[in-house]
Protein backbone atom coordinates (compact mmCIF):
# COMPACT_ATOMS: atom_id res chain seq x y z
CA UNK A 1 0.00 0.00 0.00
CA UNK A 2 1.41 3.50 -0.94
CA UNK A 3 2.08 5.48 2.06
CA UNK A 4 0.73 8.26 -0.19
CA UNK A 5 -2.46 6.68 0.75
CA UNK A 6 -1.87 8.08 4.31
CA UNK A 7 -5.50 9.57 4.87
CA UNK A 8 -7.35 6.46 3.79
CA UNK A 9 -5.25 4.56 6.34
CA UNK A 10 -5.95 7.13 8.91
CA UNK A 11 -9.18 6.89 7.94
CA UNK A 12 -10.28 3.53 8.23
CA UNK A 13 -7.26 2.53 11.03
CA UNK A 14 -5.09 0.25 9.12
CA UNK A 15 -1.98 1.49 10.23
CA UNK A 16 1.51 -0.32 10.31
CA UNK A 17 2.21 -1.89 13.63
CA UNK A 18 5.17 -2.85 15.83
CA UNK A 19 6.31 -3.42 18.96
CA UNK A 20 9.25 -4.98 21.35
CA UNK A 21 9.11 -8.30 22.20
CA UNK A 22 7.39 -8.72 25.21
CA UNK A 23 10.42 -11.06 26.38
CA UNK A 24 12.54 -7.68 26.63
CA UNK A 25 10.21 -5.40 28.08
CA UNK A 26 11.33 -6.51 31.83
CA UNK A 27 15.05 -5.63 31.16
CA UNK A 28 16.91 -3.48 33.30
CA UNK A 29 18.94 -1.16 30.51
CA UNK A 30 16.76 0.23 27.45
CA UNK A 31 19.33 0.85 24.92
CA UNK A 32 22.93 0.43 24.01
CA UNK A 33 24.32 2.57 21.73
CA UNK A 34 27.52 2.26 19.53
CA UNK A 35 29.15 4.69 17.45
CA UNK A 36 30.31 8.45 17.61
CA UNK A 37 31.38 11.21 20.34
CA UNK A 38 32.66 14.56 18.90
CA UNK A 39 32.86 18.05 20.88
CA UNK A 40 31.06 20.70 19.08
CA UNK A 41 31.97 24.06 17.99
CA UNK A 42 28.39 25.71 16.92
CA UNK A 43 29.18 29.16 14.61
CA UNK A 44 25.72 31.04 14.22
CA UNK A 45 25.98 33.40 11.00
CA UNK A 46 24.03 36.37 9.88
CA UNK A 47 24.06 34.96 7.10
CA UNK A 48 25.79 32.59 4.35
CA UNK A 49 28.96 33.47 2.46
CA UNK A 50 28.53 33.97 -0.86
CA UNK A 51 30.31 32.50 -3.21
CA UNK A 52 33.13 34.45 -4.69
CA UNK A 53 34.79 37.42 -3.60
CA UNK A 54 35.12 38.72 -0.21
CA UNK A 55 32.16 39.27 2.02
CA UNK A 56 31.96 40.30 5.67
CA UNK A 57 29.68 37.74 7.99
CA UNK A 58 28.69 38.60 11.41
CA UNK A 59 29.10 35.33 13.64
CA UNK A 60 25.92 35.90 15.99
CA UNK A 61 27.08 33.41 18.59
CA UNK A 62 29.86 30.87 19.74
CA UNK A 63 28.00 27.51 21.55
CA UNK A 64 30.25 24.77 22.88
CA UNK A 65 29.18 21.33 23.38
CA UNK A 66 29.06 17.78 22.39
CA UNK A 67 27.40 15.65 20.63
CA UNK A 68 28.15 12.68 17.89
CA UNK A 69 24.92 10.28 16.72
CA UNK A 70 25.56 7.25 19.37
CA UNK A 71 26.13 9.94 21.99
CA UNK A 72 23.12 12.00 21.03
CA UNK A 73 21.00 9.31 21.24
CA UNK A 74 22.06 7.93 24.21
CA UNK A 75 21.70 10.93 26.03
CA UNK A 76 18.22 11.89 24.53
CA UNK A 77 16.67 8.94 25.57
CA UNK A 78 18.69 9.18 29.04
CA UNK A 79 17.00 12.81 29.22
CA UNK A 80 13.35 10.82 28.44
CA UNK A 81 13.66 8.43 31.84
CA UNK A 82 15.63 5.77 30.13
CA UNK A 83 18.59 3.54 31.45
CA UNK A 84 21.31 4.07 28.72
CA UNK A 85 25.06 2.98 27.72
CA UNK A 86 27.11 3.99 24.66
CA UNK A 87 29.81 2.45 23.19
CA UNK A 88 32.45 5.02 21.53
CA UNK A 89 35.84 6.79 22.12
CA UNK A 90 37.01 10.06 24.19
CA UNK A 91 39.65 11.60 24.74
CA UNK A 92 41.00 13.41 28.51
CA UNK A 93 41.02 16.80 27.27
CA UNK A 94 39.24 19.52 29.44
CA UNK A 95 35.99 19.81 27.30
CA UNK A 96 35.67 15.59 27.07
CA UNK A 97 35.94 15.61 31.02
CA UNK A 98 33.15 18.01 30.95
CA UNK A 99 31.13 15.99 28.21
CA UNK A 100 31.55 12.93 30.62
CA UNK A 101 30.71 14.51 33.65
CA UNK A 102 27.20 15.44 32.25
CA UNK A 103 26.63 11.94 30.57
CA UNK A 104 27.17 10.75 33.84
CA UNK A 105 24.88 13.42 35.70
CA UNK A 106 22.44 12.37 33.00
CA UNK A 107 22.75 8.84 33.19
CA UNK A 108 24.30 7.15 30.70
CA UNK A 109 27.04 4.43 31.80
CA UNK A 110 29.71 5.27 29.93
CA UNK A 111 31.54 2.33 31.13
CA UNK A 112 32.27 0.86 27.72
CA UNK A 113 33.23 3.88 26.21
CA UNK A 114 37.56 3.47 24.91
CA UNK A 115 38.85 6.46 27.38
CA UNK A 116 42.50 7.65 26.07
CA UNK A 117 45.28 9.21 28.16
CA UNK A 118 46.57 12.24 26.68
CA UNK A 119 44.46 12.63 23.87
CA UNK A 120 42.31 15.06 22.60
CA UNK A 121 38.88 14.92 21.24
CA UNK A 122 37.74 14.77 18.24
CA UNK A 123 35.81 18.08 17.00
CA UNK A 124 33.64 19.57 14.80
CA UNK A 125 32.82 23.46 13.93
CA UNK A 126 29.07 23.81 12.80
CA UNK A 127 28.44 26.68 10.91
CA UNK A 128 24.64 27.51 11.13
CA UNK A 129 22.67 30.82 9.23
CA UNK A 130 19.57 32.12 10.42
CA UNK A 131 17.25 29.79 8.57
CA UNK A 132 19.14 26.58 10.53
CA UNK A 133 20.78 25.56 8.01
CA UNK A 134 23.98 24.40 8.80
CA UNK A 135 27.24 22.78 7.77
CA UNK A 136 30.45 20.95 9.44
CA UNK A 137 34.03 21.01 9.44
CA UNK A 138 35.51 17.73 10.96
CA UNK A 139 38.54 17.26 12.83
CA UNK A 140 38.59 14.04 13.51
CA UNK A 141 41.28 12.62 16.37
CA UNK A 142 42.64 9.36 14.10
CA UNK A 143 44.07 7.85 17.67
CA UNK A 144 40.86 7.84 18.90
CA UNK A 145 39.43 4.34 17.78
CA UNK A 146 37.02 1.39 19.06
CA UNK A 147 38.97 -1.62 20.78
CA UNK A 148 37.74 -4.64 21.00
CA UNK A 149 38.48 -5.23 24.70
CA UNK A 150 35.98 -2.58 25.59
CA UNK A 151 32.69 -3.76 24.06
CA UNK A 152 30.30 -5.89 26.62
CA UNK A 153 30.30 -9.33 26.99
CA UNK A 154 26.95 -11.16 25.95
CA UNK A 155 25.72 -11.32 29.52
CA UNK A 156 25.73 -7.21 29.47
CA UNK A 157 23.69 -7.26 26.20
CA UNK A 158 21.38 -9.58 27.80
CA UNK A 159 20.75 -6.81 30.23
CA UNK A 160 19.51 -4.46 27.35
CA UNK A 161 16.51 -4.20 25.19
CA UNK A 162 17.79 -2.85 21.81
CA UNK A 163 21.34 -2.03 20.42
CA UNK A 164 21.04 0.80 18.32
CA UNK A 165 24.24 1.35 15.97
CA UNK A 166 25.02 4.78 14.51
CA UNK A 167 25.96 5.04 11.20
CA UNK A 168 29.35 6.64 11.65
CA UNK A 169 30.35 3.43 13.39
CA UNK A 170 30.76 2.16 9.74
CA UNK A 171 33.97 4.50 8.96
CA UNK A 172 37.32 2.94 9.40
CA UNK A 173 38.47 6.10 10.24
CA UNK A 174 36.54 5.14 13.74
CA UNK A 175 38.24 1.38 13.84
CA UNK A 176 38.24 -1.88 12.95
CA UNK A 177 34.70 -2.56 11.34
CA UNK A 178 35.12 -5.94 12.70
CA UNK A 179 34.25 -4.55 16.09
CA UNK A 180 30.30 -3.22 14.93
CA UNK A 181 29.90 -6.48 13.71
CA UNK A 182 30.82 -8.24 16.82
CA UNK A 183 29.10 -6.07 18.63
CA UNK A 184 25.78 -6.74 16.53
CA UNK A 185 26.64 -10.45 16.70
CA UNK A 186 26.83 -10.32 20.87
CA UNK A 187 23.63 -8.45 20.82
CA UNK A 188 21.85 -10.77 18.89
CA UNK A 189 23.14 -14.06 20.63
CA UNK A 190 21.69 -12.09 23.62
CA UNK A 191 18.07 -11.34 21.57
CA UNK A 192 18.41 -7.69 21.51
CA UNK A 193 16.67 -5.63 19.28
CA UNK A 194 19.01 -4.34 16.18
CA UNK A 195 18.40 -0.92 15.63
CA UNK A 196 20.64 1.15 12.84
CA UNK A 197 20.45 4.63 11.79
CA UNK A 198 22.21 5.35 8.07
CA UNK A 199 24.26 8.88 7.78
CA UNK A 200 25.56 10.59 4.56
CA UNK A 201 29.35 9.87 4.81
CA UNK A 202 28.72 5.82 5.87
CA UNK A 203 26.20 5.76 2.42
CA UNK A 204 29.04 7.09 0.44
CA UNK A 205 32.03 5.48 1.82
CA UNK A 206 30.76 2.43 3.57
CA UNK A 207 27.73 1.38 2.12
CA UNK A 208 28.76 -2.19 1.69
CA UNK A 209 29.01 -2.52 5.79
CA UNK A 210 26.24 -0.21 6.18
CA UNK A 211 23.86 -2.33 3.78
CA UNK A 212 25.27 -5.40 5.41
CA UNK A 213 23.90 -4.20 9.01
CA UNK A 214 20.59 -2.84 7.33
CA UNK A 215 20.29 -6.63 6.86
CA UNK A 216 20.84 -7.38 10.19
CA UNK A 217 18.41 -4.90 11.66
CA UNK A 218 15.57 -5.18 13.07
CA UNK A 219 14.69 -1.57 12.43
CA UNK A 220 16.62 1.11 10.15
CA UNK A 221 16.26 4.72 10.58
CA UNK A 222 17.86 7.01 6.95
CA UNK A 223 16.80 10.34 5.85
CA UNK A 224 15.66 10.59 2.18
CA UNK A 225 19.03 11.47 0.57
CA UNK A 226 20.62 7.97 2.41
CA UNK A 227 17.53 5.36 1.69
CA UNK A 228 18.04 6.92 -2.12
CA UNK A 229 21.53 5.87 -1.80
CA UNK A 230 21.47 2.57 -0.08
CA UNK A 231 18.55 0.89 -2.05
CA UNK A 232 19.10 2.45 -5.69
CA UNK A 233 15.54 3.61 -5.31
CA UNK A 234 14.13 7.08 -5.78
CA UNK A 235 10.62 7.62 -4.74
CA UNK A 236 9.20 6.82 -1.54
CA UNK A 237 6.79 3.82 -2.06
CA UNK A 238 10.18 2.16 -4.02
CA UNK A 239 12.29 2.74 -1.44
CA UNK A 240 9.46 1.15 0.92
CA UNK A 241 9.76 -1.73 -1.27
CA UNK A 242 13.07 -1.74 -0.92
CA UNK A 243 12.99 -1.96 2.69
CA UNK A 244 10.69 -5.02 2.42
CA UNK A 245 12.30 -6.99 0.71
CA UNK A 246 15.08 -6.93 3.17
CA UNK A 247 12.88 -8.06 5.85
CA UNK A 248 13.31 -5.16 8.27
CA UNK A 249 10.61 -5.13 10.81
CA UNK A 250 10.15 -1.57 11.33
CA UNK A 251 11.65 1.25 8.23
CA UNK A 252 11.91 4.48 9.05
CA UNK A 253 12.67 7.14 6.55
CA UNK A 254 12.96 10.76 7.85
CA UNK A 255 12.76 13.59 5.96
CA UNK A 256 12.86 16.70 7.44
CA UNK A 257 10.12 19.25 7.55
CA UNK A 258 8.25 17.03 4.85
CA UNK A 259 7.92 14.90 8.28
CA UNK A 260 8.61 10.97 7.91
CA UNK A 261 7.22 8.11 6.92
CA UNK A 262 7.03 4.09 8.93
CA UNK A 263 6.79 0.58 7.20
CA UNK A 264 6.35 -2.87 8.39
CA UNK A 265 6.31 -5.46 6.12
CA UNK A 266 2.96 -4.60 5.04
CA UNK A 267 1.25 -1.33 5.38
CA UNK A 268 2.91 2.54 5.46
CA UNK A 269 2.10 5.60 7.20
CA UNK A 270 3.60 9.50 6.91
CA UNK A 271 3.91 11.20 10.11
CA UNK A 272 3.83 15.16 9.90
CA UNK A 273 6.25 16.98 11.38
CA UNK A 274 5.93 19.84 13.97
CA UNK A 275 6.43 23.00 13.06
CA UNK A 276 8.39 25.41 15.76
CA UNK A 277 10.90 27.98 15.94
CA UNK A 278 14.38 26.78 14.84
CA UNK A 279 18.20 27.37 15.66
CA UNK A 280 19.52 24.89 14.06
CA UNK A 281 18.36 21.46 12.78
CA UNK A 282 21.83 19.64 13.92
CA UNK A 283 21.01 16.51 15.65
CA UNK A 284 17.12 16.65 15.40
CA UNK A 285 17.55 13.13 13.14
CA UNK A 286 18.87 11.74 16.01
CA UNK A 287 16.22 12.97 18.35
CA UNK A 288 13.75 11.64 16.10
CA UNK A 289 15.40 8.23 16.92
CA UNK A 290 15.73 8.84 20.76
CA UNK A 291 12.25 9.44 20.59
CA UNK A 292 10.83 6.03 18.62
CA UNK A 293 13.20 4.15 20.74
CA UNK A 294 12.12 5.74 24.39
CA UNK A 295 8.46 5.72 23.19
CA UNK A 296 8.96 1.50 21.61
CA UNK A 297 10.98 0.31 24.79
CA UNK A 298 8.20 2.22 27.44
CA UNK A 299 5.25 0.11 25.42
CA UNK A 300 3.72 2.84 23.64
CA UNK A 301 2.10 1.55 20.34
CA UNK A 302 3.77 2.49 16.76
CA UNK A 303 1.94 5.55 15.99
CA UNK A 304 1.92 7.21 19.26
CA UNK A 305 5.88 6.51 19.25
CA UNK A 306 6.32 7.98 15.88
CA UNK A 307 5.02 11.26 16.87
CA UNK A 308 6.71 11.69 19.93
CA UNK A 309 9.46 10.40 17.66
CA UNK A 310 8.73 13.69 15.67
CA UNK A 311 8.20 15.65 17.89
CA UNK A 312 11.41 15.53 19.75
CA UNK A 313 12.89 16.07 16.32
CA UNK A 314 11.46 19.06 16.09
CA UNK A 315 12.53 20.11 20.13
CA UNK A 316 15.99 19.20 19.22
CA UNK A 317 16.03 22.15 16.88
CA UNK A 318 15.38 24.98 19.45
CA UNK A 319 18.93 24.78 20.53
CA UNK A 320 22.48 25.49 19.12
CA UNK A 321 24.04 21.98 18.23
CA UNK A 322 23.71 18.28 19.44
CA UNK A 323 22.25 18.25 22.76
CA UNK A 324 21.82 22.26 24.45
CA UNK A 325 18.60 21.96 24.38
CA UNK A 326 17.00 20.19 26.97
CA UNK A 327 13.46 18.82 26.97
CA UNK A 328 11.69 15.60 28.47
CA UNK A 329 9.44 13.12 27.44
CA UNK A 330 6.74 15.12 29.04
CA UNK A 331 7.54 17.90 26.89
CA UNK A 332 7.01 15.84 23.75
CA UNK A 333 3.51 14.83 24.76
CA UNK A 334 3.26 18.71 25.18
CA UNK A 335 4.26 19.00 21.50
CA UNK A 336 1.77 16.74 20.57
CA UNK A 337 -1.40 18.10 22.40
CA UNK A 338 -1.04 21.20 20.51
CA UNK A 339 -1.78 20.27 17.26
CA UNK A 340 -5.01 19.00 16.39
């Protein structure tokens, strides 16, 4: 069914459907994340530079903070009520210590993260106009890297109801890719939920490992430019298909202020998104994930989870960068009641 059919199915309440297995709902931790940590440097402009020539820009504002996709999401759905752990890489420098600090006051174990003596972290400057728009400039740390000594045993992923991998994960620049696929291995010897979200660079540079993984998963987040990349396809219900055929119990693809869209193997649905007030749109993708997760692993059925999944997208944008802007679960449902 085309999920351009959305009001018919709205209509007459055939909507796609999903949930955890009830076997994991009574598990202490909610959701392991692997993948990235950066520090952020967000640059708020006046305006863009045009191109050619000289031209004077106003920088409006400096932010510093942190963020990365695994790290985002981890501490999103920490910020929702959720018991949380990431797996990723950080350096001792004076901003990471700060960065771990507040995971900690947050509540994500950070346990398994690969902590390095004498090293900085990694870092990227965000350079955001008016609109929210934004772009980065990466300086990636190439001594910070995943070891395989530091990911969990099987017994922790038994503790945990999904493992959600971030994209970036797929890069060597991050480490051995051997390690995400052990990682997805333990977790599934220990019945977790596979969860993977796709990003731009991973599409273009690793798409073999990130397709691979996308055929491990139980569900798989991408925005419209990545699903385009990954399956070949180029409209909506085709890249729907595309997810189908792969066997993926849950497909999400997200697209912005055009809202998203959620497949099982069957039937498709577009979720609007919410319109408010925006700094920047860095990290609400990720948000968007916190949210379906938090909303799947606290038993809240599909729908209702894909618009708080929205919804916190759309919070996540009221703040410079990753993760300044702070906002609960309660705060979604907020969201939510406002729109008719």
């Amino acid at each position: 069914m085309s999920p351009l059919q959305k009001d018919n199915n709205m209509a007459n309440s055939i909507n796609p459907t999903y949930s955890l297995p009830n076997i994991l709902l009574n598990r202490p931790l909610d959701i392991i994340t692997l993948g990235s940590f950066v520090l952020e440097r967000v640059i708020k402009l006046s305006d863009w530079p045009k191109a050619g020539g000289q031209d004077n820009i106003t920088i409006q504002s400096i932010t510093d903070t942190f963020g990365g996709c695994a790290t985002s999401v981890a501490c999103f759905a920490a910020r929702f009520g959720l018991k949380t752990s990431i797996i990723s890489m950080i350096g001792d420098d004076e901003p990471c210590v700060a960065a771990l600090n507040e995971l900690h006051d947050t509540g994500v174990d950070t346990n398994h993260m690969s902590h390095y003596t004498g090293e900085q972290g990694s870092l990227i400057r965000i350079l955001a106009d008016p609109k929210g728009e934004w772009t980065s400039l990466s300086m990636v740390n190439p001594n910070l890297k995943f070891r395989m000594e530091d990911l969990p045993s099987v017994s922790y992923f038994e503790t945990a109801k999904v493992l959600h991998i971030d994209g970036y994960a797929c890069l060597s620049i991050l480490g051995k890719q051997e390690i995400v696929l052990e990682a997805i291995s333990r977790a599934s010897k220990a019945g977790c939920v596979i969860s993977v979200d796709a990003c731009v660079p991973a599409a273009k540079h690793a798409a073999g490992l990130l397709k691979k993984i996308f055929c491990r998963a139980n569900i798989a987040f991408a925005n419209l430019s990545e699903a385009r990349t990954l399956t070949g396809a180029d409209t909506i219900d085709d890249i729907i298909h595309s997810y189908r055929k792969i066997n993926l119990d849950l497909g999400i693809i997200k697209n912005g202020i055009n809202g998203s869209y959620i497949t099982n193997d069957t039937l498709s649905l577009h979720i609007p998104a919410y319109n408010v007030e925006m700094i920047d749109s860095v990290a609400a993708g990720d948000a968007y994930v916190a949210g379906m997760l938090t909303s799947l692993c606290k038993g809240l059925p599909l729908i209702e989870s894909a618009k708080h999944a929205s919804a916190s997208g759309a919070l996540a944008c009221q703040g410079p960068g990753s993760l300044k802007n702070h906002f609960s679960f309660m705060d979604l449902a907020d969201l939510i009641s406002q729109v008719k």
